[in-house]
PDB file of N, CA and C in Angstrom:
ATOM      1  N   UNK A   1     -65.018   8.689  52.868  1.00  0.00           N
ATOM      2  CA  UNK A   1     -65.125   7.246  52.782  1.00  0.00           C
ATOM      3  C   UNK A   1     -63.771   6.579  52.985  1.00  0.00           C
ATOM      4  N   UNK A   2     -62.510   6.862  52.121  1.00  0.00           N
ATOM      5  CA  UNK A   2     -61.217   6.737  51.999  1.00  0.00           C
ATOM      6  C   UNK A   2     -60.712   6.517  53.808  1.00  0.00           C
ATOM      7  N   UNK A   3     -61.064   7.584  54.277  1.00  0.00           N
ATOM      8  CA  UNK A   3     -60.749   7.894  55.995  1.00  0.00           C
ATOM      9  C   UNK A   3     -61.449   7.017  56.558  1.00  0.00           C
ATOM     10  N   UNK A   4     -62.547   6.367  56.532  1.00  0.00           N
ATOM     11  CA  UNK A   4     -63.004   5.446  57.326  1.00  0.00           C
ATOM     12  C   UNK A   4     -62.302   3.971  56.744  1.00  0.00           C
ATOM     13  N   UNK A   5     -62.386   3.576  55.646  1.00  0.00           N
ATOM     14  CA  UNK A   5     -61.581   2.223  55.195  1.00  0.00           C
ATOM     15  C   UNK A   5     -60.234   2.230  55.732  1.00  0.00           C
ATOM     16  N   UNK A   6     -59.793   3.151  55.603  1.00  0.00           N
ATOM     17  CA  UNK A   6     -58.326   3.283  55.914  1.00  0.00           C
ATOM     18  C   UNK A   6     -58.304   2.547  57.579  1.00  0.00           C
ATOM     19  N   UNK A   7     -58.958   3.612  58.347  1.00  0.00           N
ATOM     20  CA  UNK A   7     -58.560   3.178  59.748  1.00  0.00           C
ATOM     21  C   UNK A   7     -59.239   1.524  59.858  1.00  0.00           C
ATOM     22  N   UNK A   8     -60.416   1.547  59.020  1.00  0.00           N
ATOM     23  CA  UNK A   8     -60.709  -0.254  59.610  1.00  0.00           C
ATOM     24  C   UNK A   8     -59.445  -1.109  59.205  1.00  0.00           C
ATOM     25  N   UNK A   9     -58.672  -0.987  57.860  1.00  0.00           N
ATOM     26  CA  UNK A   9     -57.820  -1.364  57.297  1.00  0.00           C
ATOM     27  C   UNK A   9     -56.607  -1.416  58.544  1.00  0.00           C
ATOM     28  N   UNK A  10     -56.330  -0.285  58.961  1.00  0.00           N
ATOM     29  CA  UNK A  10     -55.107  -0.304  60.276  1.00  0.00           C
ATOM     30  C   UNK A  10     -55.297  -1.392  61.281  1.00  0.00           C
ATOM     31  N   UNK A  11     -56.962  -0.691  61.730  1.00  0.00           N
ATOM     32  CA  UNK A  11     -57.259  -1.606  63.004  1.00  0.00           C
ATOM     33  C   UNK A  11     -57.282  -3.234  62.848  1.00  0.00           C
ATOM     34  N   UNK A  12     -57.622  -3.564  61.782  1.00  0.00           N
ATOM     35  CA  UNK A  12     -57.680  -5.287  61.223  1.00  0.00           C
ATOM     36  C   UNK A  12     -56.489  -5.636  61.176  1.00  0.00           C
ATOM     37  N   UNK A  13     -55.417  -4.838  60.707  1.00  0.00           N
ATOM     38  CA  UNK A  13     -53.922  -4.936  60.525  1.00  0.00           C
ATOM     39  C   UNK A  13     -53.745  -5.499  62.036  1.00  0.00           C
ATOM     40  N   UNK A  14     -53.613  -4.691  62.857  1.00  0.00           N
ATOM     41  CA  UNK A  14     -53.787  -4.594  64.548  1.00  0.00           C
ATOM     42  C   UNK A  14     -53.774  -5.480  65.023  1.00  0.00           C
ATOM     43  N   UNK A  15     -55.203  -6.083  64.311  1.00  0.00           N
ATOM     44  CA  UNK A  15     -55.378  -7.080  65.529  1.00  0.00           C
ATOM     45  C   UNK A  15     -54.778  -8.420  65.089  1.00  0.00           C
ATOM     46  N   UNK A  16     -54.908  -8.415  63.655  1.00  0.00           N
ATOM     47  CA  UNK A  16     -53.687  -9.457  63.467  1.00  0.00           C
ATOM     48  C   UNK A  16     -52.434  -9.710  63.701  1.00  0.00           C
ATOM     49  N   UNK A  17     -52.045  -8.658  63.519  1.00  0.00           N
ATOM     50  CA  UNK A  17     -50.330  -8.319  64.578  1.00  0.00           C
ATOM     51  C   UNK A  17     -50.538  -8.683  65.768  1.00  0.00           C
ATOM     52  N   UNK A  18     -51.323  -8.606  66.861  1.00  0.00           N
ATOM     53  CA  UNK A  18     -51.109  -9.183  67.867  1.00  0.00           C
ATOM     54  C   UNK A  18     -51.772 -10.436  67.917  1.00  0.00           C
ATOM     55  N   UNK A  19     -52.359 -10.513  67.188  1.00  0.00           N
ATOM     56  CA  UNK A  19     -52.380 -12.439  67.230  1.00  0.00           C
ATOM     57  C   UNK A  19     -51.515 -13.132  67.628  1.00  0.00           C
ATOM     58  N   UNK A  20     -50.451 -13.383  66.575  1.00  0.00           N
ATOM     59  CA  UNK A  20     -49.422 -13.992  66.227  1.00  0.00           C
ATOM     60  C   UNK A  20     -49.599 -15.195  66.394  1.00  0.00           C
ATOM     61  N   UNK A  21     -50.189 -15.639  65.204  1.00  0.00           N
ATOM     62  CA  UNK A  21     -50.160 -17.268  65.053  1.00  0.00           C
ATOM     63  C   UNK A  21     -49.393 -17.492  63.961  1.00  0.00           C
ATOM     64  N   UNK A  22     -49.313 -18.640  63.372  1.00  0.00           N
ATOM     65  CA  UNK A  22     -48.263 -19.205  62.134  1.00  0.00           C
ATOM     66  C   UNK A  22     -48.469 -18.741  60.975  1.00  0.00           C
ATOM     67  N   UNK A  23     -50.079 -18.019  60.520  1.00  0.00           N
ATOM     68  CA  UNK A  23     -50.195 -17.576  59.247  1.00  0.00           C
ATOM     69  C   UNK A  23     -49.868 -16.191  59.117  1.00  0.00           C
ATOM     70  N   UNK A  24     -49.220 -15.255  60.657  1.00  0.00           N
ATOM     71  CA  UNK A  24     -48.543 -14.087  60.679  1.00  0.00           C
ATOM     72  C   UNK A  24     -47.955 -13.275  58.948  1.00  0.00           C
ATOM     73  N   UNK A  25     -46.893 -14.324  58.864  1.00  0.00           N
ATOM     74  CA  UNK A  25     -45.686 -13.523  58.182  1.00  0.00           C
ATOM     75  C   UNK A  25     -46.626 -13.321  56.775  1.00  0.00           C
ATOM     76  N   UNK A  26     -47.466 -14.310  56.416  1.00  0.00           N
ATOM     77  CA  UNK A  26     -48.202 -14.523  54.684  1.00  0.00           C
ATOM     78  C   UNK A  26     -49.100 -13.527  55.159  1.00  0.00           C
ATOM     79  N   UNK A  27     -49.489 -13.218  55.882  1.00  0.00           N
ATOM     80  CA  UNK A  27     -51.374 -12.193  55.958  1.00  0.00           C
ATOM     81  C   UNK A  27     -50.552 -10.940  55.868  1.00  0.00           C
ATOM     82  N   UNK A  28     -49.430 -10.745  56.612  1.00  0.00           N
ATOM     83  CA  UNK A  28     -49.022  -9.288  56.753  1.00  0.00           C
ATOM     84  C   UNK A  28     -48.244  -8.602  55.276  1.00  0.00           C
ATOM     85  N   UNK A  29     -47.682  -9.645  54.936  1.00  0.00           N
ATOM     86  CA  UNK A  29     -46.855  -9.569  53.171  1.00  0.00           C
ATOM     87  C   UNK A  29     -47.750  -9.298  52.170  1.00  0.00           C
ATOM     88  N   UNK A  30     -49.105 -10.396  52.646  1.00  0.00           N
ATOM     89  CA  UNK A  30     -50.358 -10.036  51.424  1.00  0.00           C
ATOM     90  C   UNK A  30     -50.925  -8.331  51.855  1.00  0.00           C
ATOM     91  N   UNK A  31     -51.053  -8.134  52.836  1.00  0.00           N
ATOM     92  CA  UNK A  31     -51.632  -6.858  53.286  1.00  0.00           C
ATOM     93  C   UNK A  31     -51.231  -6.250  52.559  1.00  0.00           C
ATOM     94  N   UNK A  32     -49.056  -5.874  53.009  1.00  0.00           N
ATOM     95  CA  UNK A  32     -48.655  -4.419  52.765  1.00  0.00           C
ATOM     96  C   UNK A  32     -48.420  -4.771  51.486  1.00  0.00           C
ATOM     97  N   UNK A  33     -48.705  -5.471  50.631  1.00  0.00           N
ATOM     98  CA  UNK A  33     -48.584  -5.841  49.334  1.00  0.00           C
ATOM     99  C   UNK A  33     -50.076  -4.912  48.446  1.00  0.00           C
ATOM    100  N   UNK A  34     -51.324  -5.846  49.038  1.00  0.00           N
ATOM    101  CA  UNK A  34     -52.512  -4.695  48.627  1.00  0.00           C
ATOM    102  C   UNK A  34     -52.477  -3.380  49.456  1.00  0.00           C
ATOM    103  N   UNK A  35     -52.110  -3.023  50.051  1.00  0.00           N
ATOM    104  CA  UNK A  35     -51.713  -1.425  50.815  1.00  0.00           C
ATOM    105  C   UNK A  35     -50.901  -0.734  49.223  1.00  0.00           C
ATOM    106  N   UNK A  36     -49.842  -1.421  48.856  1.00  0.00           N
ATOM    107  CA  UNK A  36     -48.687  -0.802  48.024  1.00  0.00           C
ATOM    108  C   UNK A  36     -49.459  -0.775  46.804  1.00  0.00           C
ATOM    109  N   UNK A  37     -50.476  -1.522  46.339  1.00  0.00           N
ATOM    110  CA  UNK A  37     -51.472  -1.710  45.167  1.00  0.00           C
ATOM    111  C   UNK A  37     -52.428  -0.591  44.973  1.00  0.00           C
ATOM    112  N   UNK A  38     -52.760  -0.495  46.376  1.00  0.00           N
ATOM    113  CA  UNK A  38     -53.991   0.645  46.479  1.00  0.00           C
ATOM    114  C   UNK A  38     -53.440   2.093  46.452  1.00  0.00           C
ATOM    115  N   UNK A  39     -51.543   2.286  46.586  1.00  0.00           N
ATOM    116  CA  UNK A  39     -51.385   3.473  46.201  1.00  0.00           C
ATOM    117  C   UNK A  39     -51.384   3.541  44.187  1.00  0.00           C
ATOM    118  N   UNK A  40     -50.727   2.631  44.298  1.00  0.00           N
ATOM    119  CA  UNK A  40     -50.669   2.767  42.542  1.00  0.00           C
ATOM    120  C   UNK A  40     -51.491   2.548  41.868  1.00  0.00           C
ATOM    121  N   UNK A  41     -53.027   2.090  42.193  1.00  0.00           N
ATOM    122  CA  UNK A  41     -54.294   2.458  41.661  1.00  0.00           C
ATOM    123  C   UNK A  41     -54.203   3.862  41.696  1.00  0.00           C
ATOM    124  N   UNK A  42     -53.850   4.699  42.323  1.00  0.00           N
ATOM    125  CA  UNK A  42     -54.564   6.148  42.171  1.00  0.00           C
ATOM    126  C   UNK A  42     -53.660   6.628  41.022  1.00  0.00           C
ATOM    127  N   UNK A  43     -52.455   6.609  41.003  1.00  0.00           N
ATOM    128  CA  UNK A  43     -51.531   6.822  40.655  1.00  0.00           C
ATOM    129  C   UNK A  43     -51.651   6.520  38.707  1.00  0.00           C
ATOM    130  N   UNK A  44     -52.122   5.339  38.927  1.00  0.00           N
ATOM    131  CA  UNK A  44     -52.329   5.064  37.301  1.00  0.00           C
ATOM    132  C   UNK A  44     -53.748   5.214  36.760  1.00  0.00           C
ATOM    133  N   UNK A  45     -54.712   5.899  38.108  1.00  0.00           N
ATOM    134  CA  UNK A  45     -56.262   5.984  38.009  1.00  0.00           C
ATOM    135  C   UNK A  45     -56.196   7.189  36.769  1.00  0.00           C
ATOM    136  N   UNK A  46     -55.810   8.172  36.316  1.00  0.00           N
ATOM    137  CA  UNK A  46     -55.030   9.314  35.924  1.00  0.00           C
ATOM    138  C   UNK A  46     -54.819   9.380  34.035  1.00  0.00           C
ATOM    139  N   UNK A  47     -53.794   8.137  34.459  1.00  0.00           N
ATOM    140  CA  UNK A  47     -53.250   8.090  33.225  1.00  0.00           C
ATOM    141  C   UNK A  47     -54.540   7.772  32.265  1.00  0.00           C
ATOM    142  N   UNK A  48     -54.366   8.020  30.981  1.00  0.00           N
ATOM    143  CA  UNK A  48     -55.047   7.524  29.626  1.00  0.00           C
ATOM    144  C   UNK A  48     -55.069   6.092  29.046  1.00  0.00           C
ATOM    145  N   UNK A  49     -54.910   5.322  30.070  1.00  0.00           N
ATOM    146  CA  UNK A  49     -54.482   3.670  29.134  1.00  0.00           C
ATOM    147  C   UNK A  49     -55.250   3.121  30.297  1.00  0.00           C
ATOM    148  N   UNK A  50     -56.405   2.712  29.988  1.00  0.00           N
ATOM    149  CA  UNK A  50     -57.051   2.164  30.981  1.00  0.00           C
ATOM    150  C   UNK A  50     -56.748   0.742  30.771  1.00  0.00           C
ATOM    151  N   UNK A  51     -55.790   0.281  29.742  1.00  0.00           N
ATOM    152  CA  UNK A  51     -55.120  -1.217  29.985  1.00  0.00           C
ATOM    153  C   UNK A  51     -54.752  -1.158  31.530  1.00  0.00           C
ATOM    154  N   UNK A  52     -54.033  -0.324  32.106  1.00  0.00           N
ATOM    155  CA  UNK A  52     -52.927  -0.463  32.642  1.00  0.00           C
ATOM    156  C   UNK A  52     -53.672  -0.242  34.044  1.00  0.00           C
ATOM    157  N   UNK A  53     -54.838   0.751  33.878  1.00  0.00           N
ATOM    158  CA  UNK A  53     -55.626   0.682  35.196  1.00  0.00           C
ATOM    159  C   UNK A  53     -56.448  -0.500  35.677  1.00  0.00           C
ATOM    160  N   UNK A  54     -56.655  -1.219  34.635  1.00  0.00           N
ATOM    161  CA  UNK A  54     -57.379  -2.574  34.760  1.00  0.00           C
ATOM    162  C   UNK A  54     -56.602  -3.292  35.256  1.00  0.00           C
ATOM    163  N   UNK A  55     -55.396  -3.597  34.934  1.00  0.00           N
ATOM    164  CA  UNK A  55     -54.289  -4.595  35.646  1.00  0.00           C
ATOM    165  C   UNK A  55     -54.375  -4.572  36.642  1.00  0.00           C
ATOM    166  N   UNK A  56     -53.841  -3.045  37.456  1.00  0.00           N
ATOM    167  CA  UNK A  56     -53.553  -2.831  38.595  1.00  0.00           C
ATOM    168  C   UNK A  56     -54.876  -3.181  39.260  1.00  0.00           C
ATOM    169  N   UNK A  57     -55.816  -2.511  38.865  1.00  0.00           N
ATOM    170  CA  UNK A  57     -57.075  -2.679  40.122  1.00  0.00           C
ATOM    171  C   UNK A  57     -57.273  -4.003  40.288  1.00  0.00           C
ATOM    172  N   UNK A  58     -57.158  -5.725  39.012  1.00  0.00           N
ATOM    173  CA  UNK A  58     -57.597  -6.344  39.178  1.00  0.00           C
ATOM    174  C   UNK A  58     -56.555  -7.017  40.180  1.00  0.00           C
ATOM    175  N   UNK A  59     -55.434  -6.445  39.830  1.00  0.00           N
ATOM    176  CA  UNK A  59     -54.484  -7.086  40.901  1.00  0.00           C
ATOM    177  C   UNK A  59     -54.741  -6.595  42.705  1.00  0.00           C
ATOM    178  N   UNK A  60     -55.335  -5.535  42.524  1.00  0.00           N
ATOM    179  CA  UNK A  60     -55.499  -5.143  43.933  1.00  0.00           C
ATOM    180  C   UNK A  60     -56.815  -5.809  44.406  1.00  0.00           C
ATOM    181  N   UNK A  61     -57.418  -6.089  43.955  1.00  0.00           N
ATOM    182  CA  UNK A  61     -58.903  -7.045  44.007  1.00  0.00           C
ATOM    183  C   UNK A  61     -58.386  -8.292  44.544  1.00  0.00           C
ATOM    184  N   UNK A  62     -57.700  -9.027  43.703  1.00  0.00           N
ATOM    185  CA  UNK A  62     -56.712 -10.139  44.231  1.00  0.00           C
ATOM    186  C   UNK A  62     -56.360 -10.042  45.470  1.00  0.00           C
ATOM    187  N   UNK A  63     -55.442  -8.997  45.471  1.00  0.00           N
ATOM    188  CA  UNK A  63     -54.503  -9.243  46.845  1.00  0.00           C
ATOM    189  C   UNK A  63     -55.701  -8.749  48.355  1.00  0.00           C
ATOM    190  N   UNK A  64     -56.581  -8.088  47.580  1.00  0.00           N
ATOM    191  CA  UNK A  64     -57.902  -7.843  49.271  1.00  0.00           C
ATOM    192  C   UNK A  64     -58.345  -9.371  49.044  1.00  0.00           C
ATOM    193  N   UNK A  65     -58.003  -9.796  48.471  1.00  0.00           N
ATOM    194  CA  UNK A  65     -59.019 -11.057  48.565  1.00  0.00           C
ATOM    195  C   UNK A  65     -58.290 -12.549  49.303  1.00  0.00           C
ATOM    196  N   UNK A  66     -57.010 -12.047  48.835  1.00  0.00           N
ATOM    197  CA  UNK A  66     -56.591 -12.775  49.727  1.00  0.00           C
ATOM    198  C   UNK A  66     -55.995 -12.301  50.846  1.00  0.00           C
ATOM    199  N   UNK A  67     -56.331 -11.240  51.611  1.00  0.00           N
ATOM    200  CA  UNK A  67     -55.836 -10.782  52.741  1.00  0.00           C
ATOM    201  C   UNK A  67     -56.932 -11.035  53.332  1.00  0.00           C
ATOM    202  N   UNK A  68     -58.175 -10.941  53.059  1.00  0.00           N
ATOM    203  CA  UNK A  68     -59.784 -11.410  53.809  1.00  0.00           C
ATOM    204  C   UNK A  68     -59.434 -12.474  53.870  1.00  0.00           C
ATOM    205  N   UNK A  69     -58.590 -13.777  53.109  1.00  0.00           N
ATOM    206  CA  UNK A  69     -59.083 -15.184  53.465  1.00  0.00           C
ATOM    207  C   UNK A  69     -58.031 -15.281  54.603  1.00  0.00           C
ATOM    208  N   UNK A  70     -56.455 -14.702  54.355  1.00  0.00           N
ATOM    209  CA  UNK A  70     -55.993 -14.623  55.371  1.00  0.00           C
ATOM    210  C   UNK A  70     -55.932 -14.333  56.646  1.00  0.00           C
ATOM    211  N   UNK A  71     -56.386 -13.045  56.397  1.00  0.00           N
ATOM    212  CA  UNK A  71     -56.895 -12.536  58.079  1.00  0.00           C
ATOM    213  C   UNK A  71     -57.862 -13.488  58.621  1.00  0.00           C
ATOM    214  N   UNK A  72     -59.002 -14.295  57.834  1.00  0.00           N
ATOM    215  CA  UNK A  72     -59.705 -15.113  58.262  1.00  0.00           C
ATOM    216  C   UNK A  72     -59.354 -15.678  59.467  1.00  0.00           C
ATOM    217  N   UNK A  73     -58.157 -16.449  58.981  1.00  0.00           N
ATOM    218  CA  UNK A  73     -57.583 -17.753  59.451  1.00  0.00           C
ATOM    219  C   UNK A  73     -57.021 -17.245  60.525  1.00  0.00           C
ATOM    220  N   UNK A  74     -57.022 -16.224  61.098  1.00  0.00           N
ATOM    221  CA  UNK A  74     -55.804 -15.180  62.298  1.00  0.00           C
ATOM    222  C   UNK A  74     -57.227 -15.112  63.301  1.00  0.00           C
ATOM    223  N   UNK A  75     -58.176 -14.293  62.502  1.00  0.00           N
ATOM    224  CA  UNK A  75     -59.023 -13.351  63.424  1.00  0.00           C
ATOM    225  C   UNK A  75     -60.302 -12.886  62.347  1.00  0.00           C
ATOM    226  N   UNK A  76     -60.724 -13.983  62.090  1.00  0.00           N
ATOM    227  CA  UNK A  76     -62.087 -13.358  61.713  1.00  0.00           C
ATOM    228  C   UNK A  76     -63.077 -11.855  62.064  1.00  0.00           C
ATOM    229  N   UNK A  77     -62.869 -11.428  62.986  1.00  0.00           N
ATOM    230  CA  UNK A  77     -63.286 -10.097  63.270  1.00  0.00           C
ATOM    231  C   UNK A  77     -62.535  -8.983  62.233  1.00  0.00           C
ATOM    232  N   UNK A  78     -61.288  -9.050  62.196  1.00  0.00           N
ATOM    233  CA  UNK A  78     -60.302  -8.461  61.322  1.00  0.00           C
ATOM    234  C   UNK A  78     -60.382  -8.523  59.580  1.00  0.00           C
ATOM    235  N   UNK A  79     -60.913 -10.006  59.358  1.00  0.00           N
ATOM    236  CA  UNK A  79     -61.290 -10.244  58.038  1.00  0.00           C
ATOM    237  C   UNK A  79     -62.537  -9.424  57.623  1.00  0.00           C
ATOM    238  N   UNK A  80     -63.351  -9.388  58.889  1.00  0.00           N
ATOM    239  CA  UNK A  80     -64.763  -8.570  58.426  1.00  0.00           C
ATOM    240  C   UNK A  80     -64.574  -7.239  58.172  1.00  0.00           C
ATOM    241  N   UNK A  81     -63.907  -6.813  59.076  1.00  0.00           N
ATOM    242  CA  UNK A  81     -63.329  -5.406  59.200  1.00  0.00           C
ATOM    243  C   UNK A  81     -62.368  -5.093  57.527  1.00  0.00           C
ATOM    244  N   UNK A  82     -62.416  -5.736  56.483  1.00  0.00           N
ATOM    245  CA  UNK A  82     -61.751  -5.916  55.394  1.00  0.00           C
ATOM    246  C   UNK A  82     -62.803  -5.294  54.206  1.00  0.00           C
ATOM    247  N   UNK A  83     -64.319  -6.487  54.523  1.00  0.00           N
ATOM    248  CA  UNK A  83     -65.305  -6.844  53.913  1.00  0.00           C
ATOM    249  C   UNK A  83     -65.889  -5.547  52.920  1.00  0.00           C
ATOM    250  N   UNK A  84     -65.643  -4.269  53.627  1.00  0.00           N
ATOM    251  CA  UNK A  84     -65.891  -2.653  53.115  1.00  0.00           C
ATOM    252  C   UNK A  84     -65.284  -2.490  51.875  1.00  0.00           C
ATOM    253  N   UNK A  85     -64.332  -2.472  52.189  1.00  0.00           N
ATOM    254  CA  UNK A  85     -63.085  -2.235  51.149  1.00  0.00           C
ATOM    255  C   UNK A  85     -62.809  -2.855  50.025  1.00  0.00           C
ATOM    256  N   UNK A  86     -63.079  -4.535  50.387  1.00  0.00           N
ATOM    257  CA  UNK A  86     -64.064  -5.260  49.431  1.00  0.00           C
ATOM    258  C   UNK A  86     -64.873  -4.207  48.362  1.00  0.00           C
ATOM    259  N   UNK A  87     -65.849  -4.461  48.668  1.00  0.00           N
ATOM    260  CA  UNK A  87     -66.970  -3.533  48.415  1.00  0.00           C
ATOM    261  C   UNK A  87     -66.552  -2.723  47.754  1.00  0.00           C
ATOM    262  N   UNK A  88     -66.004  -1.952  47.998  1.00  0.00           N
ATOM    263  CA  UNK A  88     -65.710  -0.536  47.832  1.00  0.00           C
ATOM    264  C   UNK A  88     -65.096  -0.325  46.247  1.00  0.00           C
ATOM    265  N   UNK A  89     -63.753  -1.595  46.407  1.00  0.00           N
ATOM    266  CA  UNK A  89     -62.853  -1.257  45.608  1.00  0.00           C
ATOM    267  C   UNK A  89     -63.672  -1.996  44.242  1.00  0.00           C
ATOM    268  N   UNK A  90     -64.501  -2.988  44.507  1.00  0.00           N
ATOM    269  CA  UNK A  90     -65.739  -3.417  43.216  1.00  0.00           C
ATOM    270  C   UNK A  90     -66.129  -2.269  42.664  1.00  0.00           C
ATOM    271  N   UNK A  91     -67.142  -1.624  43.573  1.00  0.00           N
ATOM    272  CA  UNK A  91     -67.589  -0.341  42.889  1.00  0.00           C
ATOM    273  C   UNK A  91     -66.896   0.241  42.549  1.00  0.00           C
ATOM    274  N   UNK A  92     -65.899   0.848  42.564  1.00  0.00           N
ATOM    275  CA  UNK A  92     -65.360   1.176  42.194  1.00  0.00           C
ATOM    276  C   UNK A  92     -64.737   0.714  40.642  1.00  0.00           C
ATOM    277  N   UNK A  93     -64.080  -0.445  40.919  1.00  0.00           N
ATOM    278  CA  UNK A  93     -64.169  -1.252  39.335  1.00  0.00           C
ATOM    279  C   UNK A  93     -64.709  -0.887  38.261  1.00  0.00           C
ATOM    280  N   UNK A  94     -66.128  -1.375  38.858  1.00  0.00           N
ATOM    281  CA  UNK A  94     -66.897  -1.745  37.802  1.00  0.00           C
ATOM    282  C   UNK A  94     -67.218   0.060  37.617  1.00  0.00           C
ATOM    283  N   UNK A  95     -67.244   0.827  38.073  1.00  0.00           N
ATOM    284  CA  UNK A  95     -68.006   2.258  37.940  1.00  0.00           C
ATOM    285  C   UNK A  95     -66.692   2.670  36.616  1.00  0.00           C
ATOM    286  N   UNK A  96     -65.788   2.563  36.915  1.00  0.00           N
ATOM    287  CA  UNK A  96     -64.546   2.906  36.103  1.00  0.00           C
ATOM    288  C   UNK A  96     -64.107   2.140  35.132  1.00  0.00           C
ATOM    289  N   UNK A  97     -64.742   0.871  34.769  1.00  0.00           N
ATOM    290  CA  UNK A  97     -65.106   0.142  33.568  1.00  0.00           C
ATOM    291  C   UNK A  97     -65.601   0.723  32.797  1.00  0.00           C
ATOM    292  N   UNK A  98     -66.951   0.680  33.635  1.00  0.00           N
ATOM    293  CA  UNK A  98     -68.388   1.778  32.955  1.00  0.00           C
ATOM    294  C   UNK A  98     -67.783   3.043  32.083  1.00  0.00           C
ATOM    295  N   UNK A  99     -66.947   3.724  32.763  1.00  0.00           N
ATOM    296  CA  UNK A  99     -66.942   4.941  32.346  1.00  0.00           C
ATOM    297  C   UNK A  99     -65.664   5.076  31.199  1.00  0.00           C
ATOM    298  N   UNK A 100     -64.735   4.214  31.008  1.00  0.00           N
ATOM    299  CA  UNK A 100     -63.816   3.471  29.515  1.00  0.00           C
ATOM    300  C   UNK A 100     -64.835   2.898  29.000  1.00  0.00           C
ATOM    301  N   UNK A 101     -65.931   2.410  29.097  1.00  0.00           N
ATOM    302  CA  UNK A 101     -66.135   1.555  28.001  1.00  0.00           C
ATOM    303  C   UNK A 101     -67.211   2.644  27.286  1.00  0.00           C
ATOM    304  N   UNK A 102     -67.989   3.408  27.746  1.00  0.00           N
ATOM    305  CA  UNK A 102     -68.392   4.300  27.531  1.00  0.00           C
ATOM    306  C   UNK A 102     -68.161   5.453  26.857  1.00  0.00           C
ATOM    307  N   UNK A 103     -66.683   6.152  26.937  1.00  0.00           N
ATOM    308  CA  UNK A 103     -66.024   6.751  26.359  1.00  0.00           C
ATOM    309  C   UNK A 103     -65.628   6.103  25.198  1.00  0.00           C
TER     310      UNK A 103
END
């Protein structure tokens, strides 16, 4: 699953890079910003303090969310190409809520 988000994630990157319209420099900062989020979700996925995993994921929720509204504004095709990962990283959420609050 990871391998397929990933490359839509590149290719949306892509095509916004060659856009290059004025909302360039903010879509690409928000990107490698949730890119740098989505490593340190795994990273703190691990640890025992699910304070700290909640932060991060909700912060990475954030920053896809505003990289979808951004890319919007570039290349809507690219924003859709986002829409998965979306998805993804919810279920994910909420499945790993489930399973702290449960414990």
């Amino acid at each position: 699953m990871w391998t397929t988000l990933y490359l839509m994630m590149a290719y949306a990157f892509y095509r916004v890079l060659k856009a290059n319209p004025d909302w360039i420099s903010f879509a690409a900062a928000i990107f490698l910003i949730q890119i740098t989020l989505n490593g340190l979700v795994v990273g703190v996925l691990f640890v025992p303090q699910p304070a700290r995993w909640l932060v991060v994921i909700t912060l990475l929720w954030l920053a896809i969310v505003l990289t979808v509204l951004a890319f919007w504004r570039i290349d809507p095709t690219a924003s859709m190409l986002l829409w998965p990962y979306l998805l993804w990283v919810s279920f994910a959420a909420a499945l790993n809520w489930e399973i702290d609050r449960l414990n």
